[in-house]
C-alpha atoms as a PDB file:
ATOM      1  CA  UNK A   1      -5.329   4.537  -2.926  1.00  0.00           C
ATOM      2  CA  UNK A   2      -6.110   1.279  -5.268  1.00  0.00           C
ATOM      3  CA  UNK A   3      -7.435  -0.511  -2.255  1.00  0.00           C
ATOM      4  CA  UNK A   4      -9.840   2.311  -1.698  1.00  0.00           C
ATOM      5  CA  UNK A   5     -10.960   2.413  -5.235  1.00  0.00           C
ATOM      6  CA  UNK A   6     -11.916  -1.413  -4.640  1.00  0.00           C
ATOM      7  CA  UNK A   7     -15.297  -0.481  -2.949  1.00  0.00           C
ATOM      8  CA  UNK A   8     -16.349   0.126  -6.645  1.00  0.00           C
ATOM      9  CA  UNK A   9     -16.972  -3.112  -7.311  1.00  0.00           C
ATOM     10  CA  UNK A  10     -19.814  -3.222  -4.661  1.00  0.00           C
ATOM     11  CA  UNK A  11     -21.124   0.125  -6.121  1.00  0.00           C
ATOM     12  CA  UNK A  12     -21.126  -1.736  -9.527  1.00  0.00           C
ATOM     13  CA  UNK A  13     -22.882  -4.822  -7.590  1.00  0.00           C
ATOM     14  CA  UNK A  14     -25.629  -2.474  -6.788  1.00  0.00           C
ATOM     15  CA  UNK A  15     -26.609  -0.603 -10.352  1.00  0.00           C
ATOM     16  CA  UNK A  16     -26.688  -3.906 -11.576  1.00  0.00           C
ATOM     17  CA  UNK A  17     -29.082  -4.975  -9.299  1.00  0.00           C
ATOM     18  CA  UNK A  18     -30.953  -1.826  -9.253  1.00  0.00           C
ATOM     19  CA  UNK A  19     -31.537  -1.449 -12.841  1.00  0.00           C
ATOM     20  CA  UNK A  20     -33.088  -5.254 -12.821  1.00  0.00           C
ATOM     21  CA  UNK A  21     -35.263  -4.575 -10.311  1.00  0.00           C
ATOM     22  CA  UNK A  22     -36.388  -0.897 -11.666  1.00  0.00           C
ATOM     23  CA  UNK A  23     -36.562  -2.504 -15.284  1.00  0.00           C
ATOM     24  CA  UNK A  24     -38.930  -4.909 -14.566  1.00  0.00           C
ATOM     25  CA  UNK A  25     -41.016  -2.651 -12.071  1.00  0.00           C
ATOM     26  CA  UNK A  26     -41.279   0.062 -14.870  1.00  0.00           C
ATOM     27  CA  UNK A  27     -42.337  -2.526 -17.715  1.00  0.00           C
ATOM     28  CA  UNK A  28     -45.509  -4.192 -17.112  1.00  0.00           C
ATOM     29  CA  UNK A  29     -45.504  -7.738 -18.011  1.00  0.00           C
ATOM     30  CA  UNK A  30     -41.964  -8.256 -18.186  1.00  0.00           C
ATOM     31  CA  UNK A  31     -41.016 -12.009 -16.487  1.00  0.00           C
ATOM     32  CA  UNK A  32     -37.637 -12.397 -14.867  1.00  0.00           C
ATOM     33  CA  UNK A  33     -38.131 -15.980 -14.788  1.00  0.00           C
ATOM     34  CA  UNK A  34     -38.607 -16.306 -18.488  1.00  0.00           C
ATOM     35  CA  UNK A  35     -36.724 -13.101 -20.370  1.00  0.00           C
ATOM     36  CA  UNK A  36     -33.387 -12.284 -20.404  1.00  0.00           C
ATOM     37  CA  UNK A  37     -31.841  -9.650 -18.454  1.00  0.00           C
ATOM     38  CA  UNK A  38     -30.665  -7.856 -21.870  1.00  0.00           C
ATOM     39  CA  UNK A  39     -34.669  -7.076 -22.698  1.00  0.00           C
ATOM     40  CA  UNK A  40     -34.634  -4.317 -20.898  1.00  0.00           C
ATOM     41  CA  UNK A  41     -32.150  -2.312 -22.592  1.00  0.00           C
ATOM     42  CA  UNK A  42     -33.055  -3.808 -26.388  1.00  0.00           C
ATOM     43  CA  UNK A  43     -33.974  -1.613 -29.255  1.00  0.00           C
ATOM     44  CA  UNK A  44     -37.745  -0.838 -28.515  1.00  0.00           C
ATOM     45  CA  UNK A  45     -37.813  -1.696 -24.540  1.00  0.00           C
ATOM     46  CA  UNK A  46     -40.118   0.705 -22.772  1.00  0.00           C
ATOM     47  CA  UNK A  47     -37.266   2.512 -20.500  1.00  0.00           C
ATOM     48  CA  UNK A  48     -34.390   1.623 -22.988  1.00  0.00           C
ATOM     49  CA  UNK A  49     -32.693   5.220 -22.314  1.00  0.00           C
ATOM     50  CA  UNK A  50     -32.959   5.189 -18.390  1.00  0.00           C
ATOM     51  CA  UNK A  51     -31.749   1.490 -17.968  1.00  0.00           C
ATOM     52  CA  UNK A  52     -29.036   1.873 -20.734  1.00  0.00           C
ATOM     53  CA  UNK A  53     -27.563   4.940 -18.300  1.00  0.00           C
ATOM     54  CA  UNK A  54     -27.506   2.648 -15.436  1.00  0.00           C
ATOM     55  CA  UNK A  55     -25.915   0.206 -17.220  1.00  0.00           C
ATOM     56  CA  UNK A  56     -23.121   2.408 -18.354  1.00  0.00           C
ATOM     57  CA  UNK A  57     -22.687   3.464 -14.411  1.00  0.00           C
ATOM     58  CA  UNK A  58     -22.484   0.040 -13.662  1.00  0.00           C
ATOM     59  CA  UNK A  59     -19.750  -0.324 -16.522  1.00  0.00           C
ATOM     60  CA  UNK A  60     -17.564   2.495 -15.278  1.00  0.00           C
ATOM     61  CA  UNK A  61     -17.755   0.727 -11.473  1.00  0.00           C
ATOM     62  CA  UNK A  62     -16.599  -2.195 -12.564  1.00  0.00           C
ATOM     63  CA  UNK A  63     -13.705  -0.766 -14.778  1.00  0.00           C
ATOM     64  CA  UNK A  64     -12.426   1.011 -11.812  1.00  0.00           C
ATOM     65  CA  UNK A  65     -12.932  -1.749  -9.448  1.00  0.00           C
ATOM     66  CA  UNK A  66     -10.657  -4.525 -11.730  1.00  0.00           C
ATOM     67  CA  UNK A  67      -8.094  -1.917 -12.567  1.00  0.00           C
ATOM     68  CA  UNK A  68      -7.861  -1.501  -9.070  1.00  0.00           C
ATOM     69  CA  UNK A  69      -8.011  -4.865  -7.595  1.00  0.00           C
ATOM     70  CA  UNK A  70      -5.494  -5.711 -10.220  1.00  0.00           C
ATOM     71  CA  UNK A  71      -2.836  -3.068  -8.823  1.00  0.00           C
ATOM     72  CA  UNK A  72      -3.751  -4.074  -5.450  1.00  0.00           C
ATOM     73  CA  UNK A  73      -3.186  -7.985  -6.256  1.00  0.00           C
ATOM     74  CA  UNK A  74       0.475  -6.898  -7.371  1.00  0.00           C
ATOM     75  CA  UNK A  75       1.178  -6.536  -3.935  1.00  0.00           C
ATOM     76  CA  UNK A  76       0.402 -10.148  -2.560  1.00  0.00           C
ATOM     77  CA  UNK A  77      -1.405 -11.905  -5.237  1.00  0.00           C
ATOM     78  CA  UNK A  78       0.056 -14.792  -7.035  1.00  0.00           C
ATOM     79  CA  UNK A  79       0.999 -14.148 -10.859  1.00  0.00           C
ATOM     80  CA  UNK A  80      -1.862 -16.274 -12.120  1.00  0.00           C
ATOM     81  CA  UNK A  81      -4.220 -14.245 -10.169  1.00  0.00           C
ATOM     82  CA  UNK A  82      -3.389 -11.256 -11.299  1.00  0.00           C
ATOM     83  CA  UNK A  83      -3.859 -12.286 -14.847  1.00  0.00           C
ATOM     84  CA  UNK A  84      -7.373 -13.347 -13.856  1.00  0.00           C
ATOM     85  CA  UNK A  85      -8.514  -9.834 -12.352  1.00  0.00           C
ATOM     86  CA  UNK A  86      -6.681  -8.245 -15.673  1.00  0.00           C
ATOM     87  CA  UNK A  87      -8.729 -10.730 -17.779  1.00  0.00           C
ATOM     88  CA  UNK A  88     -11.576  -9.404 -15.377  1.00  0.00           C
ATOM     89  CA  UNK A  89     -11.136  -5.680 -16.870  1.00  0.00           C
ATOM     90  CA  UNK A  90     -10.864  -6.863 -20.463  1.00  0.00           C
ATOM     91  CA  UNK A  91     -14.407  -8.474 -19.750  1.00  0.00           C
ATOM     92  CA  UNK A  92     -15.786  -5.102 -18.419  1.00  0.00           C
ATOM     93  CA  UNK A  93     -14.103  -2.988 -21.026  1.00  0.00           C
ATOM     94  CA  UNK A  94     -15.193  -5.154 -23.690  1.00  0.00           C
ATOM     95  CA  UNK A  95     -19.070  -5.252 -22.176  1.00  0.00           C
ATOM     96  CA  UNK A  96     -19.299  -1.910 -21.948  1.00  0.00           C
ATOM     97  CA  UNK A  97     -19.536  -1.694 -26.256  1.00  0.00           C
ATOM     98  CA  UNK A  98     -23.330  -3.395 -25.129  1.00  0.00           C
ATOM     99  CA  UNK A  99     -24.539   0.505 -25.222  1.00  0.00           C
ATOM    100  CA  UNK A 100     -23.251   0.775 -28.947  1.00  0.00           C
ATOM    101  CA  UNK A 101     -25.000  -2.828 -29.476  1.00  0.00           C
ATOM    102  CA  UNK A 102     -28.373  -3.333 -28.058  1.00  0.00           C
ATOM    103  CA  UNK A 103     -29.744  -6.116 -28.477  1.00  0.00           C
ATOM    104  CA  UNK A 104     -33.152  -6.478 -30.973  1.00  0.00           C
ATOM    105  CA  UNK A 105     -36.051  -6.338 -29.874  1.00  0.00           C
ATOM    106  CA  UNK A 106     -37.710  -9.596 -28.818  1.00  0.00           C
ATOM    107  CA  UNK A 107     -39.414 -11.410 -32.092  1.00  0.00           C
ATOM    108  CA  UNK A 108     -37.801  -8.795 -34.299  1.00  0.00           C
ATOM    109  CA  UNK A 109     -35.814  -9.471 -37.520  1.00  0.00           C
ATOM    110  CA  UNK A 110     -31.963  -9.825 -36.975  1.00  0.00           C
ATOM    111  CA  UNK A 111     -30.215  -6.413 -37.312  1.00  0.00           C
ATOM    112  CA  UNK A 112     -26.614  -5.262 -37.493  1.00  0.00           C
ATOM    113  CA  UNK A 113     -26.388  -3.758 -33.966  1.00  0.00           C
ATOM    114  CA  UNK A 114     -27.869  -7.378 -33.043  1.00  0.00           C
ATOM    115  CA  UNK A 115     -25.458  -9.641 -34.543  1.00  0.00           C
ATOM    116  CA  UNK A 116     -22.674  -6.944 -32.977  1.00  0.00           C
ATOM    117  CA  UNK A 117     -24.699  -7.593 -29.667  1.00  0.00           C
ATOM    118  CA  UNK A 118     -23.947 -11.860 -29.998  1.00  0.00           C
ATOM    119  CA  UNK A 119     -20.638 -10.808 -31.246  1.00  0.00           C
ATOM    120  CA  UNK A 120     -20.021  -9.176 -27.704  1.00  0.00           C
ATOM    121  CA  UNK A 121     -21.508 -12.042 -25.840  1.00  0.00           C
ATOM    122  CA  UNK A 122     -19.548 -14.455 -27.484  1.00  0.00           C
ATOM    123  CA  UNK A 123     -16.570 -12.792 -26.642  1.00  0.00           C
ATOM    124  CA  UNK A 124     -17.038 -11.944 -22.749  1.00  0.00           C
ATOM    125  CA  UNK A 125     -18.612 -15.023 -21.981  1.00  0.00           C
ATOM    126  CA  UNK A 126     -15.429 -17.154 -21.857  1.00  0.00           C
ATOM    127  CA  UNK A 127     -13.809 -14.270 -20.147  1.00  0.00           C
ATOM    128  CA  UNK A 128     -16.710 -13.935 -17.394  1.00  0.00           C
ATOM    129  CA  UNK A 129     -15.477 -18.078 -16.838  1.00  0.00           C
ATOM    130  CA  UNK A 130     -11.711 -17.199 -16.775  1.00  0.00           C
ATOM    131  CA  UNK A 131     -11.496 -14.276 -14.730  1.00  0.00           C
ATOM    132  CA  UNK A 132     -12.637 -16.395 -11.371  1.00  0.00           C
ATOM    133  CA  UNK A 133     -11.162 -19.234 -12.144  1.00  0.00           C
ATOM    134  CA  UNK A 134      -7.616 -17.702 -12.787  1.00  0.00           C
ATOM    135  CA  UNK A 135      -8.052 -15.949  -9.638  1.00  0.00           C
ATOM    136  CA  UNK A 136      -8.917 -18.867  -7.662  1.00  0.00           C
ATOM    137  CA  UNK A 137      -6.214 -21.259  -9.128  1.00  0.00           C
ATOM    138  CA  UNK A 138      -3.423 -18.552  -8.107  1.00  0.00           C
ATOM    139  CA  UNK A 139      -4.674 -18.538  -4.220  1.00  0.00           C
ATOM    140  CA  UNK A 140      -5.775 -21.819  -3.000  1.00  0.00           C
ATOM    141  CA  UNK A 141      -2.085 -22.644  -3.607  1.00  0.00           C
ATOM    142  CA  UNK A 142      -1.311 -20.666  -0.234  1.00  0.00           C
ATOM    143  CA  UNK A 143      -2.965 -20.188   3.071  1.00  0.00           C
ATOM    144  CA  UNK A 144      -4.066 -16.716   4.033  1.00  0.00           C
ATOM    145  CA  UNK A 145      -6.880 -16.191   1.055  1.00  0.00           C
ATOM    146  CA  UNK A 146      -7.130 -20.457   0.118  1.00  0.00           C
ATOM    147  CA  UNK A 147     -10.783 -20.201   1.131  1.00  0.00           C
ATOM    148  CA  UNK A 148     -11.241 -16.904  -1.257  1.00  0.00           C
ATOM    149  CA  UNK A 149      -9.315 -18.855  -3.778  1.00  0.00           C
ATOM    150  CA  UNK A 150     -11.948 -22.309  -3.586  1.00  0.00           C
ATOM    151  CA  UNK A 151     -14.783 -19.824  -3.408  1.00  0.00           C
ATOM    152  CA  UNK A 152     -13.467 -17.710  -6.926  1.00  0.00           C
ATOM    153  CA  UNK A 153     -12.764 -21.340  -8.526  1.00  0.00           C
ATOM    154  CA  UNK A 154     -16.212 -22.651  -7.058  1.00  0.00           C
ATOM    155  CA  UNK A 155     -17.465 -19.430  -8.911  1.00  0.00           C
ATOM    156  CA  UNK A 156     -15.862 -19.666 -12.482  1.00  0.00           C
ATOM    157  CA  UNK A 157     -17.145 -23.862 -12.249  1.00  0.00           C
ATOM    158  CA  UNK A 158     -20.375 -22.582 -11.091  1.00  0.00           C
ATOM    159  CA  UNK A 159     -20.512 -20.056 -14.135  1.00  0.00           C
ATOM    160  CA  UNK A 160     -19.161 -22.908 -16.868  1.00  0.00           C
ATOM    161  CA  UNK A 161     -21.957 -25.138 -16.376  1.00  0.00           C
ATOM    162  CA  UNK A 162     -24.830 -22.243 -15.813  1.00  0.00           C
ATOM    163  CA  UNK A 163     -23.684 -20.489 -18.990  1.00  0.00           C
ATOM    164  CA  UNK A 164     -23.599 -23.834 -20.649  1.00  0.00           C
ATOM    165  CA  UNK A 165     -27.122 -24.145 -19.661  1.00  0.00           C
ATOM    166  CA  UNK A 166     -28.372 -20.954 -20.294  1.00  0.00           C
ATOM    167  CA  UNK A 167     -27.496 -21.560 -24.065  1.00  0.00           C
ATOM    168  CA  UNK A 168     -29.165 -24.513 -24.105  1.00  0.00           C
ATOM    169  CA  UNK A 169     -32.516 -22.724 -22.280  1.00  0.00           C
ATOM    170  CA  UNK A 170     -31.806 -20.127 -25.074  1.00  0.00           C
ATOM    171  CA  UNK A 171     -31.144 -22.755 -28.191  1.00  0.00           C
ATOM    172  CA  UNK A 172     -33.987 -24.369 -27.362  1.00  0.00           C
ATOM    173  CA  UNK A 173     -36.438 -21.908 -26.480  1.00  0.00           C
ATOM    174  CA  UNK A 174     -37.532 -23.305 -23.033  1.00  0.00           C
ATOM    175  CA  UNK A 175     -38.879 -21.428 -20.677  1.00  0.00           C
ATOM    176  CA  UNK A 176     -36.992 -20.285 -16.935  1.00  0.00           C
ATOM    177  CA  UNK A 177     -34.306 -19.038 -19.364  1.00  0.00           C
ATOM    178  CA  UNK A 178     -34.614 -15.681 -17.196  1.00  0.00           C
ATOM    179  CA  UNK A 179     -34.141 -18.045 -14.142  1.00  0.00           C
ATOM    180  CA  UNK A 180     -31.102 -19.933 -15.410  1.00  0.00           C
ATOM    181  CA  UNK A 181     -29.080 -16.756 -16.712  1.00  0.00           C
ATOM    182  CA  UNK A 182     -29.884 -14.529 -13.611  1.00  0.00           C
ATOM    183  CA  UNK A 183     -28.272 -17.501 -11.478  1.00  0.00           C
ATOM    184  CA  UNK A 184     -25.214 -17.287 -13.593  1.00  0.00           C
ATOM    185  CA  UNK A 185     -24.713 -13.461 -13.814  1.00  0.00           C
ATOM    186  CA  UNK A 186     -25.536 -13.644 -10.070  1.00  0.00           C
ATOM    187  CA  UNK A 187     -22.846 -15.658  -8.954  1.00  0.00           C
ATOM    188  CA  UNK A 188     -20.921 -13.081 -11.195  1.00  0.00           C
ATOM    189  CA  UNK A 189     -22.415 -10.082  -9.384  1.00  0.00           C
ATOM    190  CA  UNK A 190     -21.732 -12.105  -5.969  1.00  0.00           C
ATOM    191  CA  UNK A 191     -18.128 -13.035  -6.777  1.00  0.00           C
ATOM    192  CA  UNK A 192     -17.655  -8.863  -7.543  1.00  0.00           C
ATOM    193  CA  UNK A 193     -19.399  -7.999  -4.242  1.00  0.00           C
ATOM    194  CA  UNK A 194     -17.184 -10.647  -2.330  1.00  0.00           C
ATOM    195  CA  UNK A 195     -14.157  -9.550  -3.823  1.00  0.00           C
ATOM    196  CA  UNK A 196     -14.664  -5.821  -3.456  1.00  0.00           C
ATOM    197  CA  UNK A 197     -15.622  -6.411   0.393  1.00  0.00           C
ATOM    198  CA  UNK A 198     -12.498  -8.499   0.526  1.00  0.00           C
ATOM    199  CA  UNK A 199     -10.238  -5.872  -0.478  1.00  0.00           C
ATOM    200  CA  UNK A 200     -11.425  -3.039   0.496  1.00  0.00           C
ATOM    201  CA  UNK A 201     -11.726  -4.226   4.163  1.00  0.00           C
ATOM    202  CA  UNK A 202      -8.109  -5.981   3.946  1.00  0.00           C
ATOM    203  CA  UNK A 203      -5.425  -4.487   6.247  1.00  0.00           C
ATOM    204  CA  UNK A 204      -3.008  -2.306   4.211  1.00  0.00           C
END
């Protein structure tokens, strides 16, 4: 039944995708390249309500999907991989508080909900780098999943040094900051799909 549950995390893969793409559609003279993904759903944005509902959807997908690629790790995955899929949930249960915290509006003063929004960030963001790379330590040390294991390590390495960027796009106010964080929530989104396909495909 876990395995099945699994196909959740490509679900998830898609909202996340879709309310991006609908976002920006729906708010004229919104930039990908240049704003951050988090605009759309910040105190003020134009379709706040409708993106913030996705967003939750996507939430609850990818809650189900790490619960249940955690239970069906127990059943071949090393120990340290397992650890990475549950750090995996805590990262989705703890993102999901982003409804209670939107972020302010861009330009606007600092507010509590926006500080609480950083807060968040701060906290998932070395859990979005852990959660792969756990993962991918645990496998590449056999040889049935050693390629899923270099591509999950590849991933959390990928996501170090494009989140590391991203702060300094952000820091520094340059511009492509929209460009530089969608690469690193994509390989994110990516490493979701892949594993989700993964399992759920996987001879029981």
């Amino acid at each position: 039944m876990a395995q099945k549950l699994t196909i959740f995390g490509a679900i998830a893969v898609f909202f996340y995708v879709f309310h991006v793409v609908l976002g920006g559609w729906l708010w004229e003279g919104y930039r990908h390249l240049h704003q951050p993904i988090s605009d759309l759903t910040a105190q003020g944005a134009p379709d706040r309500g409708l993106l913030t509902g996705i967003t939750v959807l996507y939430g609850l997908c990818s809650i189900v999907f790490a619960a249940s690629a955690y239970i069906a790790f127990k059943r071949f995955a090393p120990r340290i991989s397992r650890t990475g899929m549950l750090v995996f949930l805590a990262m989705h249960l703890v993102s999901i508080t982003y409804g209670l915290f939107p972020q302010d509006a861009p330009g606007a003063p600092l507010t509590f909900t926006g500080i609480m929004h950083l807060a968040v960030t701060a906290l998932i963001v070395p859990l979005t780098i852990l959660a792969p790379l756990l993962v991918g330590v645990g496998f590449r040390k056999g040889d049935d999943f050693r390629s899923y294991g270099n591509y999950s390590l590849a991933t959390g390495i990928f996501i170090l040094f494009a989140g590391g960027t991203a702060a300094i796009f952000f820091a520094q106010g340059w511009p492509y900051f929209g460009l530089v964080e969608r690469l690193n929530i994509g390989a994110l989104q990516l490493w979701m799909f892949v594993s989700s396909v993964m399992l759920f495909t996987m001879k029981q």
